[in-house]
PDB file of N, CA and C in Angstrom:
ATOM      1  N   UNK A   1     -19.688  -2.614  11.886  1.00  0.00           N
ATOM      2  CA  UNK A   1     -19.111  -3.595  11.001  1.00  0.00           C
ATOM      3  C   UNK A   1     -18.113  -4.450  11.787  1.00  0.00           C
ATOM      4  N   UNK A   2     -18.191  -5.994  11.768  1.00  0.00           N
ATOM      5  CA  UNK A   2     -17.145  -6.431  12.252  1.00  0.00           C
ATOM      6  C   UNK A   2     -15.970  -6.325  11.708  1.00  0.00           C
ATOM      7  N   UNK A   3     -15.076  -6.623  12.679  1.00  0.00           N
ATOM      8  CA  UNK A   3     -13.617  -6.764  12.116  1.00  0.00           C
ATOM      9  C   UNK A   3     -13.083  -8.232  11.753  1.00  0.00           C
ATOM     10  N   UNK A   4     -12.756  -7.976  10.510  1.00  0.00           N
ATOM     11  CA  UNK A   4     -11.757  -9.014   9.353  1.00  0.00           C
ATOM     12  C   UNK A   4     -11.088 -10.087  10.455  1.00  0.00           C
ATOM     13  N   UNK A   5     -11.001 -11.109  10.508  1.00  0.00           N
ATOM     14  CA  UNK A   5     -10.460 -12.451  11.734  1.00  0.00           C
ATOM     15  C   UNK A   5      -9.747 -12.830  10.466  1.00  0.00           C
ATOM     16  N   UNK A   6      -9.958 -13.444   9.063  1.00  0.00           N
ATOM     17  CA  UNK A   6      -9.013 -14.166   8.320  1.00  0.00           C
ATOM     18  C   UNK A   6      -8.047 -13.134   7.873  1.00  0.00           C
ATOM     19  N   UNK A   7      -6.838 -14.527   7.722  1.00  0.00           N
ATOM     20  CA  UNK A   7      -5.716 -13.889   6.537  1.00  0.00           C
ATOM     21  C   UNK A   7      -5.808 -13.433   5.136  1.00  0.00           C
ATOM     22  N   UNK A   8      -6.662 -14.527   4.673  1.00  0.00           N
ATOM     23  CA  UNK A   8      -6.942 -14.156   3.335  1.00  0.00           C
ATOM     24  C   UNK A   8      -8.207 -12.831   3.055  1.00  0.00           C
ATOM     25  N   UNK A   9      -9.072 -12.291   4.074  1.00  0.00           N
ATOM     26  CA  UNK A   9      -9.413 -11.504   4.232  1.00  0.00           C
ATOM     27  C   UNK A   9      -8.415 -10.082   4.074  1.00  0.00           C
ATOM     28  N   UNK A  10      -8.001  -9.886   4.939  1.00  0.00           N
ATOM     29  CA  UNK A  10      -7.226  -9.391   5.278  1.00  0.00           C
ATOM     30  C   UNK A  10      -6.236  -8.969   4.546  1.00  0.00           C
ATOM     31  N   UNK A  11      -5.348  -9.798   3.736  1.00  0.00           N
ATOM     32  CA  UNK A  11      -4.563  -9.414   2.593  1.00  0.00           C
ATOM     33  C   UNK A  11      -5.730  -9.028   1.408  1.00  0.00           C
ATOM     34  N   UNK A  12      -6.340  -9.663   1.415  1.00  0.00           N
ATOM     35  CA  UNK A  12      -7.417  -9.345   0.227  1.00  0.00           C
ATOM     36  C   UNK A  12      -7.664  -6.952   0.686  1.00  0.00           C
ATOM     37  N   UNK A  13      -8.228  -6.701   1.611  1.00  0.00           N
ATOM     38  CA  UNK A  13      -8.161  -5.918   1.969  1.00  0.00           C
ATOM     39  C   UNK A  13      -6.810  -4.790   1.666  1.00  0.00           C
ATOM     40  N   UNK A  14      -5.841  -5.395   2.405  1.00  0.00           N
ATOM     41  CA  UNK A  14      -4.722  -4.767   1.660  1.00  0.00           C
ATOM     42  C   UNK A  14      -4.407  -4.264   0.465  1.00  0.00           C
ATOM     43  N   UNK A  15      -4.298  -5.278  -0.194  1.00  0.00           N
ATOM     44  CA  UNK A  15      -4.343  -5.315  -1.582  1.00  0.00           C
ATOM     45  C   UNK A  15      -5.492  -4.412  -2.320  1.00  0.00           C
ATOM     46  N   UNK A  16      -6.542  -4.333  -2.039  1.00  0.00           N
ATOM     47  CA  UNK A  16      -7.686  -3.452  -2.333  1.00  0.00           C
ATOM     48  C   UNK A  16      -7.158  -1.740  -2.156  1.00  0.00           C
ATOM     49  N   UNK A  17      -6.781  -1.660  -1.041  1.00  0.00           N
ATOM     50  CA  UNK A  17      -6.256   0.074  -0.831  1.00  0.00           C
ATOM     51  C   UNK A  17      -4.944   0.153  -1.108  1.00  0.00           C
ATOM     52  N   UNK A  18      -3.899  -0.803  -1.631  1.00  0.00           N
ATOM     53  CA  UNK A  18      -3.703  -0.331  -2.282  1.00  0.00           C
ATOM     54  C   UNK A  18      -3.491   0.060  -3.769  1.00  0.00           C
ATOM     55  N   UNK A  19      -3.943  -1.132  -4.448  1.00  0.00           N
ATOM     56  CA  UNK A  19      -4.618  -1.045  -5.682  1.00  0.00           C
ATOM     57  C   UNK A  19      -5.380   0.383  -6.087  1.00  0.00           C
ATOM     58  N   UNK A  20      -6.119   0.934  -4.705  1.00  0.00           N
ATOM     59  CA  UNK A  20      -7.003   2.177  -5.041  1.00  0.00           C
ATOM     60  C   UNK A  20      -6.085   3.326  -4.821  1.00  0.00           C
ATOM     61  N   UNK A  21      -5.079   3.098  -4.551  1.00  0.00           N
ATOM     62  CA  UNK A  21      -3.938   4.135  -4.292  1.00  0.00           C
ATOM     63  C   UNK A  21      -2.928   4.425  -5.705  1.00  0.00           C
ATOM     64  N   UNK A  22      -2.552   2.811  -6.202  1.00  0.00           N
ATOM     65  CA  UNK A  22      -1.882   3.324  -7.248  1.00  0.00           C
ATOM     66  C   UNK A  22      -3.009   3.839  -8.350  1.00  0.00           C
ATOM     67  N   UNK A  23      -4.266   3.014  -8.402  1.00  0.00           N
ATOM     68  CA  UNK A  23      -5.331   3.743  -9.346  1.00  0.00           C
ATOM     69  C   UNK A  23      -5.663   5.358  -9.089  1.00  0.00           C
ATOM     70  N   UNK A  24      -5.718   5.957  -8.591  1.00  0.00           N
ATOM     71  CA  UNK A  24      -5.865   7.014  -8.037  1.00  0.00           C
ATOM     72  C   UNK A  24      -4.668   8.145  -7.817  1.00  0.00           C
ATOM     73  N   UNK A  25      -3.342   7.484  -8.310  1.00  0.00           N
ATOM     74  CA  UNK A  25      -2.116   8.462  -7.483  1.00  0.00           C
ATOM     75  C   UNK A  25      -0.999   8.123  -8.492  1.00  0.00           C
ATOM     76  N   UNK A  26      -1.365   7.702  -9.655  1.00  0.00           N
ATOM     77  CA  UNK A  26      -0.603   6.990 -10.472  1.00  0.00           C
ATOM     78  C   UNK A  26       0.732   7.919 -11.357  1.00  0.00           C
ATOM     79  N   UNK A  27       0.539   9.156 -11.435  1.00  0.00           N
ATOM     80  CA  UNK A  27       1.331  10.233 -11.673  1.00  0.00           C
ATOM     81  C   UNK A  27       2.560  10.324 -10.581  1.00  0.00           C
ATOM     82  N   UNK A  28       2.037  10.322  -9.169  1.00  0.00           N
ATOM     83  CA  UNK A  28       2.421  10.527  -7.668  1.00  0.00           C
ATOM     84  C   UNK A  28       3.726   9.720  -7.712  1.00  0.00           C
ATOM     85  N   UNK A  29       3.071   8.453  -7.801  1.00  0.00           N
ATOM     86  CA  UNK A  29       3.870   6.962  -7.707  1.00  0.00           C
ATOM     87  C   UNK A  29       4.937   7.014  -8.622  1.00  0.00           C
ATOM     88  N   UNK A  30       4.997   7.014 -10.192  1.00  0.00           N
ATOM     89  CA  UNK A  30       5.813   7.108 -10.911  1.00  0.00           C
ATOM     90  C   UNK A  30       7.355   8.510 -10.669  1.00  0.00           C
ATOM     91  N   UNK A  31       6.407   9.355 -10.287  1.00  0.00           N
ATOM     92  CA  UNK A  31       7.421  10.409  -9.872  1.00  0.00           C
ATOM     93  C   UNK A  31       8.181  10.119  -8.876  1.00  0.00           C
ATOM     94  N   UNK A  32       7.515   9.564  -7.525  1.00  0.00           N
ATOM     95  CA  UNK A  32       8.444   9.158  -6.782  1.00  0.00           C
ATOM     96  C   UNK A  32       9.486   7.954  -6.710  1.00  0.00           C
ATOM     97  N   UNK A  33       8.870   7.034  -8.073  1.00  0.00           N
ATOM     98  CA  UNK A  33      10.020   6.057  -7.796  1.00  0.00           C
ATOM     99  C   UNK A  33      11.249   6.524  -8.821  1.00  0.00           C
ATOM    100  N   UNK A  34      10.430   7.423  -9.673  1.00  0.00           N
ATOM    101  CA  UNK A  34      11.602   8.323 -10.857  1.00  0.00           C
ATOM    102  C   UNK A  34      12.768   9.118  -9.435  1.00  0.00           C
ATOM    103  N   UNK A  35      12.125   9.610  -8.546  1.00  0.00           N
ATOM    104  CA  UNK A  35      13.256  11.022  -7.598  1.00  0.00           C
ATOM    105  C   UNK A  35      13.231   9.911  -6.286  1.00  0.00           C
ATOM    106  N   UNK A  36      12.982   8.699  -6.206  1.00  0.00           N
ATOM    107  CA  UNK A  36      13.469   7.714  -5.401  1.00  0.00           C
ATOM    108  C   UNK A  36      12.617   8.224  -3.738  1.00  0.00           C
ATOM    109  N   UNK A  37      11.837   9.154  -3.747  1.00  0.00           N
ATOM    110  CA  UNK A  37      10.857   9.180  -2.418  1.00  0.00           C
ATOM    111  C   UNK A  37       9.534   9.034  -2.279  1.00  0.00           C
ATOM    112  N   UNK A  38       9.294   7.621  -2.924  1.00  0.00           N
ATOM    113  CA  UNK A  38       7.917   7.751  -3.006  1.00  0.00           C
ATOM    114  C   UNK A  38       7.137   7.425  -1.660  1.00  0.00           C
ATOM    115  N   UNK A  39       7.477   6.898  -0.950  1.00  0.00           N
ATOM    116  CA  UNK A  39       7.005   7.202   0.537  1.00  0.00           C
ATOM    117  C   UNK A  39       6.740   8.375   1.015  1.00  0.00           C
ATOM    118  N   UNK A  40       7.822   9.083   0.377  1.00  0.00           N
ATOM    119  CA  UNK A  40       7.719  10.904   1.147  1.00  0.00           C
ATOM    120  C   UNK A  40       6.295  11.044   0.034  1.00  0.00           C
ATOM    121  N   UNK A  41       6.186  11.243  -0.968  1.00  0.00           N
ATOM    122  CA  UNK A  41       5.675  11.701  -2.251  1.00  0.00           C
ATOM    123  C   UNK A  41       4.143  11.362  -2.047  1.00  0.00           C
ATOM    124  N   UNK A  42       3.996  10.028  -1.441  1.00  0.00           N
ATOM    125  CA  UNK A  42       2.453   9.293  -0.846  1.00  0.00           C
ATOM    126  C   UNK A  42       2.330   9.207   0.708  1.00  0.00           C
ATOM    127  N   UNK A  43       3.455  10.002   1.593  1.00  0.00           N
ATOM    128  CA  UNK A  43       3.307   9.597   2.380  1.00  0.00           C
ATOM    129  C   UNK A  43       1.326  10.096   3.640  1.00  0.00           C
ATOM    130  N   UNK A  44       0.859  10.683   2.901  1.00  0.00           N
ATOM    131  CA  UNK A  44      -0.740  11.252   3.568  1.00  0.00           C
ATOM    132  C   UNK A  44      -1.101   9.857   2.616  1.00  0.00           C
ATOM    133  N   UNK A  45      -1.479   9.592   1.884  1.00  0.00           N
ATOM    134  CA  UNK A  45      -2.158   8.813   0.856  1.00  0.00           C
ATOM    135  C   UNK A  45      -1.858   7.113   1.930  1.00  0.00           C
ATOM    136  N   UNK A  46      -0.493   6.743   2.106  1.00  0.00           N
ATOM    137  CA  UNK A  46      -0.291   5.739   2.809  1.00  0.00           C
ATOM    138  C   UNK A  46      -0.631   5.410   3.870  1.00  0.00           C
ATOM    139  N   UNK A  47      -0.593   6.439   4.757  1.00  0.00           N
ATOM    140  CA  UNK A  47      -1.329   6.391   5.972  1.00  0.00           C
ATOM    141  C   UNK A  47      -2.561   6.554   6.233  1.00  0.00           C
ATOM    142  N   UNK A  48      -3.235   7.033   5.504  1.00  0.00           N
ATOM    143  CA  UNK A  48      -4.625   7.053   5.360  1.00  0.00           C
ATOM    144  C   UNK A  48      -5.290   5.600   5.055  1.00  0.00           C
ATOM    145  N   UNK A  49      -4.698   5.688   3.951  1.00  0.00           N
ATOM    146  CA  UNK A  49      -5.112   3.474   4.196  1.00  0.00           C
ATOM    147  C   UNK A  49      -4.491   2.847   4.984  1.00  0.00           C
ATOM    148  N   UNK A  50      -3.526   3.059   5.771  1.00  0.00           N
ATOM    149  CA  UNK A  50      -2.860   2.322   6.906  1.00  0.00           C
ATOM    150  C   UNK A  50      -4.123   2.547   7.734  1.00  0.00           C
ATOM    151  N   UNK A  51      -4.522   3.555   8.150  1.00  0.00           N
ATOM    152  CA  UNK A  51      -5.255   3.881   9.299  1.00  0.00           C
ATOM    153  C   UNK A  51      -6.840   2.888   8.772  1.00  0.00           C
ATOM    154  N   UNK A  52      -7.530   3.200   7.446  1.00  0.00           N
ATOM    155  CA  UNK A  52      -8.409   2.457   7.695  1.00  0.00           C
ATOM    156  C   UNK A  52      -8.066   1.073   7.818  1.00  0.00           C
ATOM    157  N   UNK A  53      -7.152   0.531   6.956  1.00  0.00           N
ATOM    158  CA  UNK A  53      -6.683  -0.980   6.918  1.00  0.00           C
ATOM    159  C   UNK A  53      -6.739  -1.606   8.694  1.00  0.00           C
ATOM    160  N   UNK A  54      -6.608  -0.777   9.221  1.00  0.00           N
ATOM    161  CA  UNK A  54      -6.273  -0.874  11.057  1.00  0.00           C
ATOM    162  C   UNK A  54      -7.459  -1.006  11.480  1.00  0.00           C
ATOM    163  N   UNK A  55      -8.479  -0.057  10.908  1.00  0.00           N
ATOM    164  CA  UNK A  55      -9.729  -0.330  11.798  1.00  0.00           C
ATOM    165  C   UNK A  55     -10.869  -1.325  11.163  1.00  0.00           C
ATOM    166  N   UNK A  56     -10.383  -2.138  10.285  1.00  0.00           N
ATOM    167  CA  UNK A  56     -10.810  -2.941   9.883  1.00  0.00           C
ATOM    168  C   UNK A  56     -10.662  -4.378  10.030  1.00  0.00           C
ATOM    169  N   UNK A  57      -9.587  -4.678  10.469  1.00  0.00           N
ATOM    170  CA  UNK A  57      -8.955  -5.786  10.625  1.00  0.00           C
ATOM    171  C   UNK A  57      -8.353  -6.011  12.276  1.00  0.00           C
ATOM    172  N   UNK A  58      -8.496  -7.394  12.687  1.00  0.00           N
ATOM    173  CA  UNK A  58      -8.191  -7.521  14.446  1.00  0.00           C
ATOM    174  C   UNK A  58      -6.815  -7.214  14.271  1.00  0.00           C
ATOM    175  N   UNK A  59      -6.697  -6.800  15.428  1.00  0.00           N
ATOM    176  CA  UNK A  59      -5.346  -6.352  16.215  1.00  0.00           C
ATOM    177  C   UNK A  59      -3.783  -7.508  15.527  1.00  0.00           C
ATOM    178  N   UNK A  60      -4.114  -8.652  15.847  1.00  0.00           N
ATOM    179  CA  UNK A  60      -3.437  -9.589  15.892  1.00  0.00           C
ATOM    180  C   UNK A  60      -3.160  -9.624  14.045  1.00  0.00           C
ATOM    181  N   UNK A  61      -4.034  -9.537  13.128  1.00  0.00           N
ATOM    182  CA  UNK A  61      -3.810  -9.217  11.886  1.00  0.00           C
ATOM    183  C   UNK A  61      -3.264  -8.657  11.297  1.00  0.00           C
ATOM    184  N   UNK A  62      -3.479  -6.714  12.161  1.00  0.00           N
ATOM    185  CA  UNK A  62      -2.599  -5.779  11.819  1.00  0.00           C
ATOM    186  C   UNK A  62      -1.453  -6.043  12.004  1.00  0.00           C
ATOM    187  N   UNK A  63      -0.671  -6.346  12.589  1.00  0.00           N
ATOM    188  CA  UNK A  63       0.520  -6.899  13.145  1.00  0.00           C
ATOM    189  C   UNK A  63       1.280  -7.613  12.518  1.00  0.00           C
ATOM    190  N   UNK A  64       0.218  -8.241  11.339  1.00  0.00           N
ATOM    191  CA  UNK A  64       1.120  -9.337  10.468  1.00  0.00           C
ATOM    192  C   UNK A  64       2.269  -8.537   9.348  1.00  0.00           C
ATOM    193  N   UNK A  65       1.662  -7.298   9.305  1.00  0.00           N
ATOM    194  CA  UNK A  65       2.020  -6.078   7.746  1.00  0.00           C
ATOM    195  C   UNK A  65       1.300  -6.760   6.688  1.00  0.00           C
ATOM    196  N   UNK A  66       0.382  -7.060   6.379  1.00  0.00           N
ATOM    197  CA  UNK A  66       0.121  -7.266   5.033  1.00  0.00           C
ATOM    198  C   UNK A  66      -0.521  -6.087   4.530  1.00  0.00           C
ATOM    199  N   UNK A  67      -0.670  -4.770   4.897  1.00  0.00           N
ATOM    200  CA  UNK A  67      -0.429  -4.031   4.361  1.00  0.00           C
ATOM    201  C   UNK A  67       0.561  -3.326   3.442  1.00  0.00           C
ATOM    202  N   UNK A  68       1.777  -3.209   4.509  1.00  0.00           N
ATOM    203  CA  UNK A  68       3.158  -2.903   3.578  1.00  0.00           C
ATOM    204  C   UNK A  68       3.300  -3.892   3.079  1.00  0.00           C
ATOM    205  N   UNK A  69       3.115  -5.027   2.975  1.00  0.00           N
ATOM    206  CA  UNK A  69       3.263  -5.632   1.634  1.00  0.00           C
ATOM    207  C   UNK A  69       2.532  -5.476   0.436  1.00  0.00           C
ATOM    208  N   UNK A  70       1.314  -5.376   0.813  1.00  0.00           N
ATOM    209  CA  UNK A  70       0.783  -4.787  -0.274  1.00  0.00           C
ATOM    210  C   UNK A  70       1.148  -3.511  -0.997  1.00  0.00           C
ATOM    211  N   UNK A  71       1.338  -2.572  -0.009  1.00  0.00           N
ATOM    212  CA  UNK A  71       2.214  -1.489  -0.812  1.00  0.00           C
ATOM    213  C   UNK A  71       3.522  -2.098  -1.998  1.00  0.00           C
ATOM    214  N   UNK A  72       4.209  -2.472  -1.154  1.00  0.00           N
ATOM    215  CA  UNK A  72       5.812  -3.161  -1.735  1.00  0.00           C
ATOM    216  C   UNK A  72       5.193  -3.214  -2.990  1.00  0.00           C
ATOM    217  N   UNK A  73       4.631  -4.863  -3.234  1.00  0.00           N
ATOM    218  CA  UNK A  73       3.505  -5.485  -4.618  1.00  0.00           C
ATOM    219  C   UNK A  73       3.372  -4.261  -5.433  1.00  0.00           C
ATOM    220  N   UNK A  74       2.356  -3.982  -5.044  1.00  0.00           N
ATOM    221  CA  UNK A  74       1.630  -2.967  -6.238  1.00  0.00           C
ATOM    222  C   UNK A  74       2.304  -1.895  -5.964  1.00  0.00           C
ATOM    223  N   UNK A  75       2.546  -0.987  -5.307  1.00  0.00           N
ATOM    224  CA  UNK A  75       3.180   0.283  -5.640  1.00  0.00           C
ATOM    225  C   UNK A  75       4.588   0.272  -6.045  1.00  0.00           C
ATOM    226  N   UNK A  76       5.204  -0.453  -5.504  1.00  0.00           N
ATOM    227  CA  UNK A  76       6.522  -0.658  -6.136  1.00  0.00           C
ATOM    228  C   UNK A  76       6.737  -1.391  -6.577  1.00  0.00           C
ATOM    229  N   UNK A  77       6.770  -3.120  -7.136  1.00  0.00           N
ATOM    230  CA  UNK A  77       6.985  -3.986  -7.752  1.00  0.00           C
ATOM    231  C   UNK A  77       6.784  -3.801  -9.646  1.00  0.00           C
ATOM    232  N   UNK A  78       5.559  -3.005  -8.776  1.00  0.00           N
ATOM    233  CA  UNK A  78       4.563  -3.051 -10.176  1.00  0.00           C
ATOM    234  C   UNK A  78       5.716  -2.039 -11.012  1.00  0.00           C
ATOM    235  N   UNK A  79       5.785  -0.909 -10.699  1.00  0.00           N
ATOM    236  CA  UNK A  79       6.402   0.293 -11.581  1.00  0.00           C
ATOM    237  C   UNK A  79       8.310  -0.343 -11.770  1.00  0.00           C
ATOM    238  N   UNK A  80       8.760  -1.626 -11.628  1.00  0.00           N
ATOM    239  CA  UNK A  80       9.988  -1.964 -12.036  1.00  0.00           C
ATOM    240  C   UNK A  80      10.102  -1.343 -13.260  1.00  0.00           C
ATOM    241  N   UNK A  81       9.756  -0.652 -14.256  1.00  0.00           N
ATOM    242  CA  UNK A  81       9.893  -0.675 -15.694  1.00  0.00           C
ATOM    243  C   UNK A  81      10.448   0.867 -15.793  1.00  0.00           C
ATOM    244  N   UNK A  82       9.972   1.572 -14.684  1.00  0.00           N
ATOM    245  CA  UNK A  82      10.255   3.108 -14.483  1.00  0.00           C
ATOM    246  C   UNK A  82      11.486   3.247 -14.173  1.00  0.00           C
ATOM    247  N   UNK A  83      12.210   4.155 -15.014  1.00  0.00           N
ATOM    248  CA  UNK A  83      13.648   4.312 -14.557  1.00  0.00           C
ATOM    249  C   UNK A  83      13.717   5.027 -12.906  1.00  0.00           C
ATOM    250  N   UNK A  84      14.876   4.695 -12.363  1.00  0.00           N
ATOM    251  CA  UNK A  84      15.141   4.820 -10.861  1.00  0.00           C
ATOM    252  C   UNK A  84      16.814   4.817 -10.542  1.00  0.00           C
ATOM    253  N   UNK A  85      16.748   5.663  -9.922  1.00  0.00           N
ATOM    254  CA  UNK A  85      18.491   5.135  -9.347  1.00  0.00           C
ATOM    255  C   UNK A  85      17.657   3.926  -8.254  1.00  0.00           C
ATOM    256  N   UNK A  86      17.028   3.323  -7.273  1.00  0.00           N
ATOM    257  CA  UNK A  86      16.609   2.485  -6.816  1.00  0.00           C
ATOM    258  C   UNK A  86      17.200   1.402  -7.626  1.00  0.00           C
ATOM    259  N   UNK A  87      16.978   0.757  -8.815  1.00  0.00           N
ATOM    260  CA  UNK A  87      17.243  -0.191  -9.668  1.00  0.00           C
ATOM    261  C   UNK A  87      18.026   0.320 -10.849  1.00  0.00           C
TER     262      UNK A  87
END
């Protein structure tokens, strides 16, 4: 399979794992932004799509983070409504 050359690829991608992360881990997520470690709480789950997100996309792409942004977005943006000492 080639590897992803666009941006909008590329974030599109992002956005996809992690969309399938909060769909999939959605108990996970809420708990950790409730006890404020949700990195610790997802941290196998995150890297696991870090790692494919990497072998999917050129070098020069990975580099941009539109991965952790995509995390930020959807895993955390999204759950603002969940109580947190964070917010």
């Amino acid at each position: 399979m080639a590897l992803i050359e666009t941006e909008e690829a590329a974030r599109r991608l992002a956005r996809a794992i992690a969309s399938d992360l909060s769909l999939y881990n959605e108990e996970k997520i809420v708990q950790g932004v409730k006890g404020d470690n949700l990195y610790d709480a997802l941290a196998d789950e995150i890297e696991e799509g870090r790692a494919l997100f990497k072998s999917r996309v050129s070098p020069d792409l990975y580099g941009k983070n539109y991965y952790d942004r995509a995390i930020i977005d959807i895993l955390v943006k999204s759950k603002g409504h969940v109580a947190s000492p964070l917010w």
